[in-house]
C-alpha atoms as a PDB file:
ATOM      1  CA  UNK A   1       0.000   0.000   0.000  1.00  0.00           C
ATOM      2  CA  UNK A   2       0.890   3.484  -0.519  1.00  0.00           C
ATOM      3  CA  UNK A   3       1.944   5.429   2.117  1.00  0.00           C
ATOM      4  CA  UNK A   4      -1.107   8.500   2.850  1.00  0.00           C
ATOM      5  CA  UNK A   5       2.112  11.465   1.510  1.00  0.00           C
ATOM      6  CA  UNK A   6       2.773   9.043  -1.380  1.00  0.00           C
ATOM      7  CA  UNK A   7      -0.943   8.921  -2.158  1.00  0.00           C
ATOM      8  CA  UNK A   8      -1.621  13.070  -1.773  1.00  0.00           C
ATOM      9  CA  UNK A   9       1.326  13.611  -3.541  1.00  0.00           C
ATOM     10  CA  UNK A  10       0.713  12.046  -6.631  1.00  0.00           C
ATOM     11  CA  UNK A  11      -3.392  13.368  -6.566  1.00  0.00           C
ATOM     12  CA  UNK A  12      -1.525  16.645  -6.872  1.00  0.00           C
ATOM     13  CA  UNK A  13       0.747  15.577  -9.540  1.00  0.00           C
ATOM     14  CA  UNK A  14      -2.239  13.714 -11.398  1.00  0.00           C
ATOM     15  CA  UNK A  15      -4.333  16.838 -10.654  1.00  0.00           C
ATOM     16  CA  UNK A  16      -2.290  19.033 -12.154  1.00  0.00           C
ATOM     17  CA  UNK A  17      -1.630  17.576 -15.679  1.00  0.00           C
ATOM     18  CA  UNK A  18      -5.288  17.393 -15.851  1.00  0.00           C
ATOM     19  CA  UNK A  19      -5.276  21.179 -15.219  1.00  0.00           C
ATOM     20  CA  UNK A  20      -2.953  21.257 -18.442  1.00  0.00           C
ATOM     21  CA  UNK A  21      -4.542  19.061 -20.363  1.00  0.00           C
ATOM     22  CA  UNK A  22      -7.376  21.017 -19.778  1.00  0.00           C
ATOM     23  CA  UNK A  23      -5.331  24.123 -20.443  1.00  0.00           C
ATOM     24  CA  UNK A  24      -4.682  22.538 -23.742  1.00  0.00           C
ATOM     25  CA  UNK A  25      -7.537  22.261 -25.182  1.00  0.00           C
ATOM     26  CA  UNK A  26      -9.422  25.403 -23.612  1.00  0.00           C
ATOM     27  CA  UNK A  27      -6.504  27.228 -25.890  1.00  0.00           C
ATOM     28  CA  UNK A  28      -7.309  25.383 -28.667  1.00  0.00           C
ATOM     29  CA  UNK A  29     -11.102  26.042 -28.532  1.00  0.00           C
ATOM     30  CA  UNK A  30     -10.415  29.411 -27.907  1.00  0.00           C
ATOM     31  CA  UNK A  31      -7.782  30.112 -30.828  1.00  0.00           C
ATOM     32  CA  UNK A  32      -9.789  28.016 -33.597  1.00  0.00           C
ATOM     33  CA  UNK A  33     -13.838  29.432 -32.755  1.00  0.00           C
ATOM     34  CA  UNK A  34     -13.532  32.330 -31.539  1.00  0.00           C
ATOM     35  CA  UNK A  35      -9.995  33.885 -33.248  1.00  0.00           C
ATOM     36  CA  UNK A  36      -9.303  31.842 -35.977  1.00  0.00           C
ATOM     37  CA  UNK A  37     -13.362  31.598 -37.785  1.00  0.00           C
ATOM     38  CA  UNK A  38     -13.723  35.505 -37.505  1.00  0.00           C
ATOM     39  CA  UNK A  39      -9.734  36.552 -38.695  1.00  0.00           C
ATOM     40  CA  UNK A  40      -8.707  33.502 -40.793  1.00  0.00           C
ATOM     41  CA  UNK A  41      -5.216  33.974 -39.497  1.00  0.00           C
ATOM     42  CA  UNK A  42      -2.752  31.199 -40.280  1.00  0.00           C
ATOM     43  CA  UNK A  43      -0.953  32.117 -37.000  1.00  0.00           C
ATOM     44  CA  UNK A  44      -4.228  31.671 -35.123  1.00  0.00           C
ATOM     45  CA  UNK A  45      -4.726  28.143 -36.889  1.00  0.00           C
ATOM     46  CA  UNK A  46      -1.092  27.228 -35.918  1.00  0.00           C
ATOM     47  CA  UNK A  47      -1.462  27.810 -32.664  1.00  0.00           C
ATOM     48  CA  UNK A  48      -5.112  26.111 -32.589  1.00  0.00           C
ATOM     49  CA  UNK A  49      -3.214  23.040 -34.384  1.00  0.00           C
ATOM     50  CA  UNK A  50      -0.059  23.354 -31.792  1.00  0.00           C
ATOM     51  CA  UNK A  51      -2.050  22.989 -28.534  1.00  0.00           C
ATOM     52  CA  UNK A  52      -4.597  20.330 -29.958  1.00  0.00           C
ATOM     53  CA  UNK A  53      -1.443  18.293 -30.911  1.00  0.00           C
ATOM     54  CA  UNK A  54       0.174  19.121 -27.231  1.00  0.00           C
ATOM     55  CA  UNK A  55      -3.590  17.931 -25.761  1.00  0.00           C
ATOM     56  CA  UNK A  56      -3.595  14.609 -27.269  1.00  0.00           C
ATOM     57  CA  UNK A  57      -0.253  13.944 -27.097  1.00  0.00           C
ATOM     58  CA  UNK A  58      -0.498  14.624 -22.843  1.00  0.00           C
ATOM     59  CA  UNK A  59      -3.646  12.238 -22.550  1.00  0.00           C
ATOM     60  CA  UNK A  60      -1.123   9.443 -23.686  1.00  0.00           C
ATOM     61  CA  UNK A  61       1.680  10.666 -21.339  1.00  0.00           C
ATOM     62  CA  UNK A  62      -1.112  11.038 -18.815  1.00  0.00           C
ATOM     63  CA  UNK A  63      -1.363   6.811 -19.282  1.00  0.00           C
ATOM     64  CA  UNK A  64       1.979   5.921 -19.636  1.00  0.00           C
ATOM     65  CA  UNK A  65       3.363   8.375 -16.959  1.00  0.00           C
ATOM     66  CA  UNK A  66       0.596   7.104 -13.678  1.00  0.00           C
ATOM     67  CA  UNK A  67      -0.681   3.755 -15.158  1.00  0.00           C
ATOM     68  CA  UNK A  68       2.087   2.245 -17.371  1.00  0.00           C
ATOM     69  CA  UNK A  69       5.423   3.449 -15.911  1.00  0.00           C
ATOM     70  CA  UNK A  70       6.478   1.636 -12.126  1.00  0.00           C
ATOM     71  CA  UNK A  71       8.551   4.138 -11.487  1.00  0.00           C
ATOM     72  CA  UNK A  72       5.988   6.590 -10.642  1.00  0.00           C
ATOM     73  CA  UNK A  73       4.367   4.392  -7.954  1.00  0.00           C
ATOM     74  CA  UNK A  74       5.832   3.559  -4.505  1.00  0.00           C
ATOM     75  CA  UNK A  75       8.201   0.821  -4.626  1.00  0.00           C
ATOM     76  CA  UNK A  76       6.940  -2.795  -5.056  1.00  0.00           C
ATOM     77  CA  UNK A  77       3.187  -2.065  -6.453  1.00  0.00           C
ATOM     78  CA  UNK A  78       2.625  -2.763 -10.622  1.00  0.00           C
ATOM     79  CA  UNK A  79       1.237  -0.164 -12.943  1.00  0.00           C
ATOM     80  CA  UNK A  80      -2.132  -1.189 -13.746  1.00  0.00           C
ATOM     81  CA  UNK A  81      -1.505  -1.254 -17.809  1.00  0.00           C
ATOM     82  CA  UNK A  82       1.434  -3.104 -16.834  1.00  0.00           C
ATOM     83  CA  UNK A  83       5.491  -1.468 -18.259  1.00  0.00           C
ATOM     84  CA  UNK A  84       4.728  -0.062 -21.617  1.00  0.00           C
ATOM     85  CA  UNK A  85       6.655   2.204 -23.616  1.00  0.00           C
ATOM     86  CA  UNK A  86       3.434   3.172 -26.013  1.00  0.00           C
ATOM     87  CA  UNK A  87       1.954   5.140 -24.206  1.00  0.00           C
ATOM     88  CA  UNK A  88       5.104   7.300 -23.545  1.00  0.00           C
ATOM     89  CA  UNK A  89       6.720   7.025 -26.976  1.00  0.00           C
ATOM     90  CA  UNK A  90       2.831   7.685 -28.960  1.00  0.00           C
ATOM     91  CA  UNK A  91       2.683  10.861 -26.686  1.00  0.00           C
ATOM     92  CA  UNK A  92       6.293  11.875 -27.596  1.00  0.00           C
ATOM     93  CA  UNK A  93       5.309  11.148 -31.472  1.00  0.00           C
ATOM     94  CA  UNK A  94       2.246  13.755 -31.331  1.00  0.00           C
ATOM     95  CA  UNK A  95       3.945  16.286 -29.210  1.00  0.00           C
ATOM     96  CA  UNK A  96       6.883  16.494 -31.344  1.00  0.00           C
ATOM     97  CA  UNK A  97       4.119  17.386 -34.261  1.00  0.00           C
ATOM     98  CA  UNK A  98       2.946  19.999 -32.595  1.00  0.00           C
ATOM     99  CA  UNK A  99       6.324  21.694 -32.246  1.00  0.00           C
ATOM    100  CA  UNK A 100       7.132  20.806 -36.099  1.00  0.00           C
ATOM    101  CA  UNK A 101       3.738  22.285 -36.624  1.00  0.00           C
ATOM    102  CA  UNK A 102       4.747  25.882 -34.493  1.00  0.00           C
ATOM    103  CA  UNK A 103       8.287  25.665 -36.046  1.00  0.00           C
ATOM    104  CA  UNK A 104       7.132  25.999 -39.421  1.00  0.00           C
ATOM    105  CA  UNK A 105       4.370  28.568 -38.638  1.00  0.00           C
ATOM    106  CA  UNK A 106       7.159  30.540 -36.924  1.00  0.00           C
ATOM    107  CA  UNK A 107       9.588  30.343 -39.775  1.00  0.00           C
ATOM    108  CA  UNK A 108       7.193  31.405 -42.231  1.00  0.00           C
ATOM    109  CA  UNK A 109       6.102  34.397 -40.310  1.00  0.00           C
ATOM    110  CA  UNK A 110      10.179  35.495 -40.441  1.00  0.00           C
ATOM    111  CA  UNK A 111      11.195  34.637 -43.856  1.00  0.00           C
ATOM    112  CA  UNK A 112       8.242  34.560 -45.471  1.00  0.00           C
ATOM    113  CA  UNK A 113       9.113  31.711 -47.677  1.00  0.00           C
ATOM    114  CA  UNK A 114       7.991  27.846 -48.302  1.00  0.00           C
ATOM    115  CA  UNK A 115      11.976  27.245 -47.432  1.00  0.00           C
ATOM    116  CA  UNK A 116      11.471  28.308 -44.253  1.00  0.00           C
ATOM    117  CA  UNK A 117       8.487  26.230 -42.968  1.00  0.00           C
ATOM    118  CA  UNK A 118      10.016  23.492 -43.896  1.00  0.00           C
ATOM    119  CA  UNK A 119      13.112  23.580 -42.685  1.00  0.00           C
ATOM    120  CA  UNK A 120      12.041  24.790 -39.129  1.00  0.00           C
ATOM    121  CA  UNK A 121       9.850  22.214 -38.896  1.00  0.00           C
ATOM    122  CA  UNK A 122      12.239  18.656 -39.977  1.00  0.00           C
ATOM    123  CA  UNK A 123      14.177  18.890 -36.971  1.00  0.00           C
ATOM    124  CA  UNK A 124      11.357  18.535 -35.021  1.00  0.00           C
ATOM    125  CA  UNK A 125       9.210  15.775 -37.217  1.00  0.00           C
ATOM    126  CA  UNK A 126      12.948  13.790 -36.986  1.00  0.00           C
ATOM    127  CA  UNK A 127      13.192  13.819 -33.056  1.00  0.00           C
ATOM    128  CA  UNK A 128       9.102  12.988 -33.034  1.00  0.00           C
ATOM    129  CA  UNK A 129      10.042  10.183 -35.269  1.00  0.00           C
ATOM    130  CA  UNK A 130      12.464   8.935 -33.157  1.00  0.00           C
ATOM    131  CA  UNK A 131      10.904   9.131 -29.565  1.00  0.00           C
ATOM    132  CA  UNK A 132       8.010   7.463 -31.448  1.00  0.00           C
ATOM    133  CA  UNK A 133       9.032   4.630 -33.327  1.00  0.00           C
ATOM    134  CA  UNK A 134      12.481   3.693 -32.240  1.00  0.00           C
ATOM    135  CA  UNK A 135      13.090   1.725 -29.227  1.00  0.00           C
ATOM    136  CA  UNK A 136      15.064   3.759 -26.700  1.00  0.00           C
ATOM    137  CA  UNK A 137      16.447   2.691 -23.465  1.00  0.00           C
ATOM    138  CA  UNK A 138      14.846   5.111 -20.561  1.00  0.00           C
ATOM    139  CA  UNK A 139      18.194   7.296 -19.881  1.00  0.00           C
ATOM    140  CA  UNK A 140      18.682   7.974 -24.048  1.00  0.00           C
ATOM    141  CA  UNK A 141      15.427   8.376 -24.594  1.00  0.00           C
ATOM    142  CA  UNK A 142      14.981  11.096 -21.512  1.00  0.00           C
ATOM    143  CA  UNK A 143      18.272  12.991 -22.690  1.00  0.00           C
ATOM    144  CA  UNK A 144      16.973  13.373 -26.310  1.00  0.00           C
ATOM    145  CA  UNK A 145      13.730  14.232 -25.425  1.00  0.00           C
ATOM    146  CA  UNK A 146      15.159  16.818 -22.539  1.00  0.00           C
ATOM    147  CA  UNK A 147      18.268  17.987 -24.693  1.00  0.00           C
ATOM    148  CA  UNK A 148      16.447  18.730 -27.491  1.00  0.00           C
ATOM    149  CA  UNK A 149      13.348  20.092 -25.922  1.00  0.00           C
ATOM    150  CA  UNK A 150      15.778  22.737 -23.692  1.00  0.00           C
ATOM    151  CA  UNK A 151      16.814  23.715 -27.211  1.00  0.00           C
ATOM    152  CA  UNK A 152      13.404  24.453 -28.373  1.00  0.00           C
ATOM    153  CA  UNK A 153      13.401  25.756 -24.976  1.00  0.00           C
ATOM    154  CA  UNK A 154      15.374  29.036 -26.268  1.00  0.00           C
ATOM    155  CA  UNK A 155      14.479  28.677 -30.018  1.00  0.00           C
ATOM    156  CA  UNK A 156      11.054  29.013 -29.989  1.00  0.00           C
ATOM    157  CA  UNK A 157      11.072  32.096 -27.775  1.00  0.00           C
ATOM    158  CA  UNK A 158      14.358  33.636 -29.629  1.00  0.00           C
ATOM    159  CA  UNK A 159      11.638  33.714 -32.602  1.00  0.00           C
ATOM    160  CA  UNK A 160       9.330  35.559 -30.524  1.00  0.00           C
ATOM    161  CA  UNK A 161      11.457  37.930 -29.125  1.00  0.00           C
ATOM    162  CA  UNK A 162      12.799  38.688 -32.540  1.00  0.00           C
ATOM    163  CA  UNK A 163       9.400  39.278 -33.912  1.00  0.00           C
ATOM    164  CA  UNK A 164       9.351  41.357 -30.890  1.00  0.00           C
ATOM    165  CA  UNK A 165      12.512  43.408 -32.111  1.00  0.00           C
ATOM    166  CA  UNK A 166      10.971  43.816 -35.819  1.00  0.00           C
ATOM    167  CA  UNK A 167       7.572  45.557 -34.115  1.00  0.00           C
ATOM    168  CA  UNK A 168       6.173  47.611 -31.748  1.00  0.00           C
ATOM    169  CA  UNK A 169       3.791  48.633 -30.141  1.00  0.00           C
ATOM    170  CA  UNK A 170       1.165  46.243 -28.199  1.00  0.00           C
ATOM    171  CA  UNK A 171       2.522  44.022 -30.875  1.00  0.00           C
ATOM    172  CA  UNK A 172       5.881  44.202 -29.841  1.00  0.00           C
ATOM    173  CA  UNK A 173       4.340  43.235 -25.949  1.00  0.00           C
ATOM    174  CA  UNK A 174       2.274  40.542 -27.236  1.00  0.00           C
ATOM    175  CA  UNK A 175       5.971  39.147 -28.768  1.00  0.00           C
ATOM    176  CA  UNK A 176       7.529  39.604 -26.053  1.00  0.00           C
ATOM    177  CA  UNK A 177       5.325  37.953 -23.629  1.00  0.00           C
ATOM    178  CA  UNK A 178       4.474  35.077 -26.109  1.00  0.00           C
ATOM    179  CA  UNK A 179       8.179  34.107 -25.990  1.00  0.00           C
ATOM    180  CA  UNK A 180       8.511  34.390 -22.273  1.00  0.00           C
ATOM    181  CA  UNK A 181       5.399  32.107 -22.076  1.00  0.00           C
ATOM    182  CA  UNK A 182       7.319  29.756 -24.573  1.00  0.00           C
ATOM    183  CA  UNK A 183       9.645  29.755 -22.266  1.00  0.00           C
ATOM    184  CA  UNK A 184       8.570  28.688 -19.061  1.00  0.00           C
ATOM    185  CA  UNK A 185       5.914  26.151 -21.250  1.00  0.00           C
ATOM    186  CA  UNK A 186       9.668  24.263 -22.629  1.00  0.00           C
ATOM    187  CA  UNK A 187      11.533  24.510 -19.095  1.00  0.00           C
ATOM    188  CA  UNK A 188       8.561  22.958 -17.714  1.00  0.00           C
ATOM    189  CA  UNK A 189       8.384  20.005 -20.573  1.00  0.00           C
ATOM    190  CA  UNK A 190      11.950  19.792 -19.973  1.00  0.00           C
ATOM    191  CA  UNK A 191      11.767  19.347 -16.442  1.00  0.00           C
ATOM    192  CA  UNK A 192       9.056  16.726 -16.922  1.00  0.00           C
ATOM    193  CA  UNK A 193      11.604  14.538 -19.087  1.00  0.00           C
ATOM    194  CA  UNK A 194      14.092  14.665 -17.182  1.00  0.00           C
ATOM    195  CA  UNK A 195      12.250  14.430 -14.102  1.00  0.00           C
ATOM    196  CA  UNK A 196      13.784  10.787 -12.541  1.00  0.00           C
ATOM    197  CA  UNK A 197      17.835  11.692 -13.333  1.00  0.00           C
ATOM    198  CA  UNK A 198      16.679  15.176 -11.494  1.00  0.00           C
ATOM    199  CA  UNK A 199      15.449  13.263  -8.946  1.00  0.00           C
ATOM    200  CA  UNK A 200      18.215  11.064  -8.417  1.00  0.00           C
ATOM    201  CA  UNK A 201      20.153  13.815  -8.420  1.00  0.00           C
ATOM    202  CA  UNK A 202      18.667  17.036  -6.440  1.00  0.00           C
ATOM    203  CA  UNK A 203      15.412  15.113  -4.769  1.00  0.00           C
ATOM    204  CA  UNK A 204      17.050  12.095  -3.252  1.00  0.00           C
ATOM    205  CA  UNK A 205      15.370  10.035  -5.832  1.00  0.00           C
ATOM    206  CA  UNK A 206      11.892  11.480  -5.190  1.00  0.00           C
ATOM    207  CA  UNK A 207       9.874  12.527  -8.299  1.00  0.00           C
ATOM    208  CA  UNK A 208       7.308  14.473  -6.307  1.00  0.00           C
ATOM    209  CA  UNK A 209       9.107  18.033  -6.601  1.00  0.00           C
ATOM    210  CA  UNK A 210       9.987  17.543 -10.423  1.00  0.00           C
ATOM    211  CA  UNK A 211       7.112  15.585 -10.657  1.00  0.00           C
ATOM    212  CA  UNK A 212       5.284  19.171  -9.423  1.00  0.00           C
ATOM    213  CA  UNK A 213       7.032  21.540 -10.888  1.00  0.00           C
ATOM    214  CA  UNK A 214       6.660  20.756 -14.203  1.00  0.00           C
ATOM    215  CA  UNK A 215       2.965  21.019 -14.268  1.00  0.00           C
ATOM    216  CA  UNK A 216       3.389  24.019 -12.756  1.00  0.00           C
ATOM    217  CA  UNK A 217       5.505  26.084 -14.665  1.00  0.00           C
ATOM    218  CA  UNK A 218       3.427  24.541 -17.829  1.00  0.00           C
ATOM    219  CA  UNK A 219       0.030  26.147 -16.427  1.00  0.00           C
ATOM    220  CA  UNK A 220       2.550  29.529 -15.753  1.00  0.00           C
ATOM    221  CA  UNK A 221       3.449  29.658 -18.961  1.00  0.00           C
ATOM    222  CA  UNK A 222       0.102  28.483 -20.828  1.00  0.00           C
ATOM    223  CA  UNK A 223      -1.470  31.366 -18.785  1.00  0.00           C
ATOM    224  CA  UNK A 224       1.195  33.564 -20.160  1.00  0.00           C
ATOM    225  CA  UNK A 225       0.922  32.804 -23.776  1.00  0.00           C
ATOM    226  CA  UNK A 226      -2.864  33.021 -23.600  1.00  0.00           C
ATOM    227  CA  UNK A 227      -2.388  36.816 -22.547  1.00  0.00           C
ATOM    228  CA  UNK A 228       0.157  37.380 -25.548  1.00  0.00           C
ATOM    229  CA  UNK A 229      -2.289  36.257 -27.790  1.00  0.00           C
ATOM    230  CA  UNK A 230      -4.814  38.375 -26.259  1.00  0.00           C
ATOM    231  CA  UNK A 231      -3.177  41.177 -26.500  1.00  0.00           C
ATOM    232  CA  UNK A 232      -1.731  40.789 -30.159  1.00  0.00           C
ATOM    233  CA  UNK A 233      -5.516  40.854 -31.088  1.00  0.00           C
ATOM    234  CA  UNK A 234      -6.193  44.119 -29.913  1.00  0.00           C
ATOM    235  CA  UNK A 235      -3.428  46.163 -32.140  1.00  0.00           C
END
Protein backbone atom coordinates (compact mmCIF):
# COMPACT_ATOMS: atom_id res chain seq x y z
CA UNK A 1 0.00 0.00 0.00
CA UNK A 2 0.89 3.48 -0.52
CA UNK A 3 1.94 5.43 2.12
CA UNK A 4 -1.11 8.50 2.85
CA UNK A 5 2.11 11.46 1.51
CA UNK A 6 2.77 9.04 -1.38
CA UNK A 7 -0.94 8.92 -2.16
CA UNK A 8 -1.62 13.07 -1.77
CA UNK A 9 1.33 13.61 -3.54
CA UNK A 10 0.71 12.05 -6.63
CA UNK A 11 -3.39 13.37 -6.57
CA UNK A 12 -1.53 16.65 -6.87
CA UNK A 13 0.75 15.58 -9.54
CA UNK A 14 -2.24 13.71 -11.40
CA UNK A 15 -4.33 16.84 -10.65
CA UNK A 16 -2.29 19.03 -12.15
CA UNK A 17 -1.63 17.58 -15.68
CA UNK A 18 -5.29 17.39 -15.85
CA UNK A 19 -5.28 21.18 -15.22
CA UNK A 20 -2.95 21.26 -18.44
CA UNK A 21 -4.54 19.06 -20.36
CA UNK A 22 -7.38 21.02 -19.78
CA UNK A 23 -5.33 24.12 -20.44
CA UNK A 24 -4.68 22.54 -23.74
CA UNK A 25 -7.54 22.26 -25.18
CA UNK A 26 -9.42 25.40 -23.61
CA UNK A 27 -6.50 27.23 -25.89
CA UNK A 28 -7.31 25.38 -28.67
CA UNK A 29 -11.10 26.04 -28.53
CA UNK A 30 -10.41 29.41 -27.91
CA UNK A 31 -7.78 30.11 -30.83
CA UNK A 32 -9.79 28.02 -33.60
CA UNK A 33 -13.84 29.43 -32.75
CA UNK A 34 -13.53 32.33 -31.54
CA UNK A 35 -10.00 33.88 -33.25
CA UNK A 36 -9.30 31.84 -35.98
CA UNK A 37 -13.36 31.60 -37.78
CA UNK A 38 -13.72 35.51 -37.50
CA UNK A 39 -9.73 36.55 -38.70
CA UNK A 40 -8.71 33.50 -40.79
CA UNK A 41 -5.22 33.97 -39.50
CA UNK A 42 -2.75 31.20 -40.28
CA UNK A 43 -0.95 32.12 -37.00
CA UNK A 44 -4.23 31.67 -35.12
CA UNK A 45 -4.73 28.14 -36.89
CA UNK A 46 -1.09 27.23 -35.92
CA UNK A 47 -1.46 27.81 -32.66
CA UNK A 48 -5.11 26.11 -32.59
CA UNK A 49 -3.21 23.04 -34.38
CA UNK A 50 -0.06 23.35 -31.79
CA UNK A 51 -2.05 22.99 -28.53
CA UNK A 52 -4.60 20.33 -29.96
CA UNK A 53 -1.44 18.29 -30.91
CA UNK A 54 0.17 19.12 -27.23
CA UNK A 55 -3.59 17.93 -25.76
CA UNK A 56 -3.60 14.61 -27.27
CA UNK A 57 -0.25 13.94 -27.10
CA UNK A 58 -0.50 14.62 -22.84
CA UNK A 59 -3.65 12.24 -22.55
CA UNK A 60 -1.12 9.44 -23.69
CA UNK A 61 1.68 10.67 -21.34
CA UNK A 62 -1.11 11.04 -18.82
CA UNK A 63 -1.36 6.81 -19.28
CA UNK A 64 1.98 5.92 -19.64
CA UNK A 65 3.36 8.38 -16.96
CA UNK A 66 0.60 7.10 -13.68
CA UNK A 67 -0.68 3.76 -15.16
CA UNK A 68 2.09 2.24 -17.37
CA UNK A 69 5.42 3.45 -15.91
CA UNK A 70 6.48 1.64 -12.13
CA UNK A 71 8.55 4.14 -11.49
CA UNK A 72 5.99 6.59 -10.64
CA UNK A 73 4.37 4.39 -7.95
CA UNK A 74 5.83 3.56 -4.50
CA UNK A 75 8.20 0.82 -4.63
CA UNK A 76 6.94 -2.79 -5.06
CA UNK A 77 3.19 -2.07 -6.45
CA UNK A 78 2.63 -2.76 -10.62
CA UNK A 79 1.24 -0.16 -12.94
CA UNK A 80 -2.13 -1.19 -13.75
CA UNK A 81 -1.50 -1.25 -17.81
CA UNK A 82 1.43 -3.10 -16.83
CA UNK A 83 5.49 -1.47 -18.26
CA UNK A 84 4.73 -0.06 -21.62
CA UNK A 85 6.65 2.20 -23.62
CA UNK A 86 3.43 3.17 -26.01
CA UNK A 87 1.95 5.14 -24.21
CA UNK A 88 5.10 7.30 -23.55
CA UNK A 89 6.72 7.02 -26.98
CA UNK A 90 2.83 7.69 -28.96
CA UNK A 91 2.68 10.86 -26.69
CA UNK A 92 6.29 11.87 -27.60
CA UNK A 93 5.31 11.15 -31.47
CA UNK A 94 2.25 13.75 -31.33
CA UNK A 95 3.95 16.29 -29.21
CA UNK A 96 6.88 16.49 -31.34
CA UNK A 97 4.12 17.39 -34.26
CA UNK A 98 2.95 20.00 -32.60
CA UNK A 99 6.32 21.69 -32.25
CA UNK A 100 7.13 20.81 -36.10
CA UNK A 101 3.74 22.29 -36.62
CA UNK A 102 4.75 25.88 -34.49
CA UNK A 103 8.29 25.67 -36.05
CA UNK A 104 7.13 26.00 -39.42
CA UNK A 105 4.37 28.57 -38.64
CA UNK A 106 7.16 30.54 -36.92
CA UNK A 107 9.59 30.34 -39.77
CA UNK A 108 7.19 31.40 -42.23
CA UNK A 109 6.10 34.40 -40.31
CA UNK A 110 10.18 35.49 -40.44
CA UNK A 111 11.20 34.64 -43.86
CA UNK A 112 8.24 34.56 -45.47
CA UNK A 113 9.11 31.71 -47.68
CA UNK A 114 7.99 27.85 -48.30
CA UNK A 115 11.98 27.24 -47.43
CA UNK A 116 11.47 28.31 -44.25
CA UNK A 117 8.49 26.23 -42.97
CA UNK A 118 10.02 23.49 -43.90
CA UNK A 119 13.11 23.58 -42.69
CA UNK A 120 12.04 24.79 -39.13
CA UNK A 121 9.85 22.21 -38.90
CA UNK A 122 12.24 18.66 -39.98
CA UNK A 123 14.18 18.89 -36.97
CA UNK A 124 11.36 18.54 -35.02
CA UNK A 125 9.21 15.77 -37.22
CA UNK A 126 12.95 13.79 -36.99
CA UNK A 127 13.19 13.82 -33.06
CA UNK A 128 9.10 12.99 -33.03
CA UNK A 129 10.04 10.18 -35.27
CA UNK A 130 12.46 8.94 -33.16
CA UNK A 131 10.90 9.13 -29.56
CA UNK A 132 8.01 7.46 -31.45
CA UNK A 133 9.03 4.63 -33.33
CA UNK A 134 12.48 3.69 -32.24
CA UNK A 135 13.09 1.72 -29.23
CA UNK A 136 15.06 3.76 -26.70
CA UNK A 137 16.45 2.69 -23.47
CA UNK A 138 14.85 5.11 -20.56
CA UNK A 139 18.19 7.30 -19.88
CA UNK A 140 18.68 7.97 -24.05
CA UNK A 141 15.43 8.38 -24.59
CA UNK A 142 14.98 11.10 -21.51
CA UNK A 143 18.27 12.99 -22.69
CA UNK A 144 16.97 13.37 -26.31
CA UNK A 145 13.73 14.23 -25.42
CA UNK A 146 15.16 16.82 -22.54
CA UNK A 147 18.27 17.99 -24.69
CA UNK A 148 16.45 18.73 -27.49
CA UNK A 149 13.35 20.09 -25.92
CA UNK A 150 15.78 22.74 -23.69
CA UNK A 151 16.81 23.71 -27.21
CA UNK A 152 13.40 24.45 -28.37
CA UNK A 153 13.40 25.76 -24.98
CA UNK A 154 15.37 29.04 -26.27
CA UNK A 155 14.48 28.68 -30.02
CA UNK A 156 11.05 29.01 -29.99
CA UNK A 157 11.07 32.10 -27.77
CA UNK A 158 14.36 33.64 -29.63
CA UNK A 159 11.64 33.71 -32.60
CA UNK A 160 9.33 35.56 -30.52
CA UNK A 161 11.46 37.93 -29.13
CA UNK A 162 12.80 38.69 -32.54
CA UNK A 163 9.40 39.28 -33.91
CA UNK A 164 9.35 41.36 -30.89
CA UNK A 165 12.51 43.41 -32.11
CA UNK A 166 10.97 43.82 -35.82
CA UNK A 167 7.57 45.56 -34.11
CA UNK A 168 6.17 47.61 -31.75
CA UNK A 169 3.79 48.63 -30.14
CA UNK A 170 1.16 46.24 -28.20
CA UNK A 171 2.52 44.02 -30.87
CA UNK A 172 5.88 44.20 -29.84
CA UNK A 173 4.34 43.24 -25.95
CA UNK A 174 2.27 40.54 -27.24
CA UNK A 175 5.97 39.15 -28.77
CA UNK A 176 7.53 39.60 -26.05
CA UNK A 177 5.33 37.95 -23.63
CA UNK A 178 4.47 35.08 -26.11
CA UNK A 179 8.18 34.11 -25.99
CA UNK A 180 8.51 34.39 -22.27
CA UNK A 181 5.40 32.11 -22.08
CA UNK A 182 7.32 29.76 -24.57
CA UNK A 183 9.65 29.75 -22.27
CA UNK A 184 8.57 28.69 -19.06
CA UNK A 185 5.91 26.15 -21.25
CA UNK A 186 9.67 24.26 -22.63
CA UNK A 187 11.53 24.51 -19.09
CA UNK A 188 8.56 22.96 -17.71
CA UNK A 189 8.38 20.00 -20.57
CA UNK A 190 11.95 19.79 -19.97
CA UNK A 191 11.77 19.35 -16.44
CA UNK A 192 9.06 16.73 -16.92
CA UNK A 193 11.60 14.54 -19.09
CA UNK A 194 14.09 14.67 -17.18
CA UNK A 195 12.25 14.43 -14.10
CA UNK A 196 13.78 10.79 -12.54
CA UNK A 197 17.84 11.69 -13.33
CA UNK A 198 16.68 15.18 -11.49
CA UNK A 199 15.45 13.26 -8.95
CA UNK A 200 18.21 11.06 -8.42
CA UNK A 201 20.15 13.81 -8.42
CA UNK A 202 18.67 17.04 -6.44
CA UNK A 203 15.41 15.11 -4.77
CA UNK A 204 17.05 12.09 -3.25
CA UNK A 205 15.37 10.04 -5.83
CA UNK A 206 11.89 11.48 -5.19
CA UNK A 207 9.87 12.53 -8.30
CA UNK A 208 7.31 14.47 -6.31
CA UNK A 209 9.11 18.03 -6.60
CA UNK A 210 9.99 17.54 -10.42
CA UNK A 211 7.11 15.58 -10.66
CA UNK A 212 5.28 19.17 -9.42
CA UNK A 213 7.03 21.54 -10.89
CA UNK A 214 6.66 20.76 -14.20
CA UNK A 215 2.96 21.02 -14.27
CA UNK A 216 3.39 24.02 -12.76
CA UNK A 217 5.50 26.08 -14.67
CA UNK A 218 3.43 24.54 -17.83
CA UNK A 219 0.03 26.15 -16.43
CA UNK A 220 2.55 29.53 -15.75
CA UNK A 221 3.45 29.66 -18.96
CA UNK A 222 0.10 28.48 -20.83
CA UNK A 223 -1.47 31.37 -18.78
CA UNK A 224 1.19 33.56 -20.16
CA UNK A 225 0.92 32.80 -23.78
CA UNK A 226 -2.86 33.02 -23.60
CA UNK A 227 -2.39 36.82 -22.55
CA UNK A 228 0.16 37.38 -25.55
CA UNK A 229 -2.29 36.26 -27.79
CA UNK A 230 -4.81 38.38 -26.26
CA UNK A 231 -3.18 41.18 -26.50
CA UNK A 232 -1.73 40.79 -30.16
CA UNK A 233 -5.52 40.85 -31.09
CA UNK A 234 -6.19 44.12 -29.91
CA UNK A 235 -3.43 46.16 -32.14
Amino acid sequence: MMQTVDMIIREVHAGLWFLVVGYYFFIFIFLLFFRWRTTRNPFQFAMAMFFLFLAIGRCFYFVGDFYADSRSLAEGLTPFLGESAFWLMAGSFIQWMALATLSATAGFMIFGKRWAEIAFAVPAIIIGVILGFVPLDTTTRGLLSGGAGAVYALFIPLLFWYLAWQSGGMLRRSNLLLGFGFFILFAGRVIHAIRYPMADVLFNSSIAIPGVIAPGLIVIGLILIATGNEWGQTT
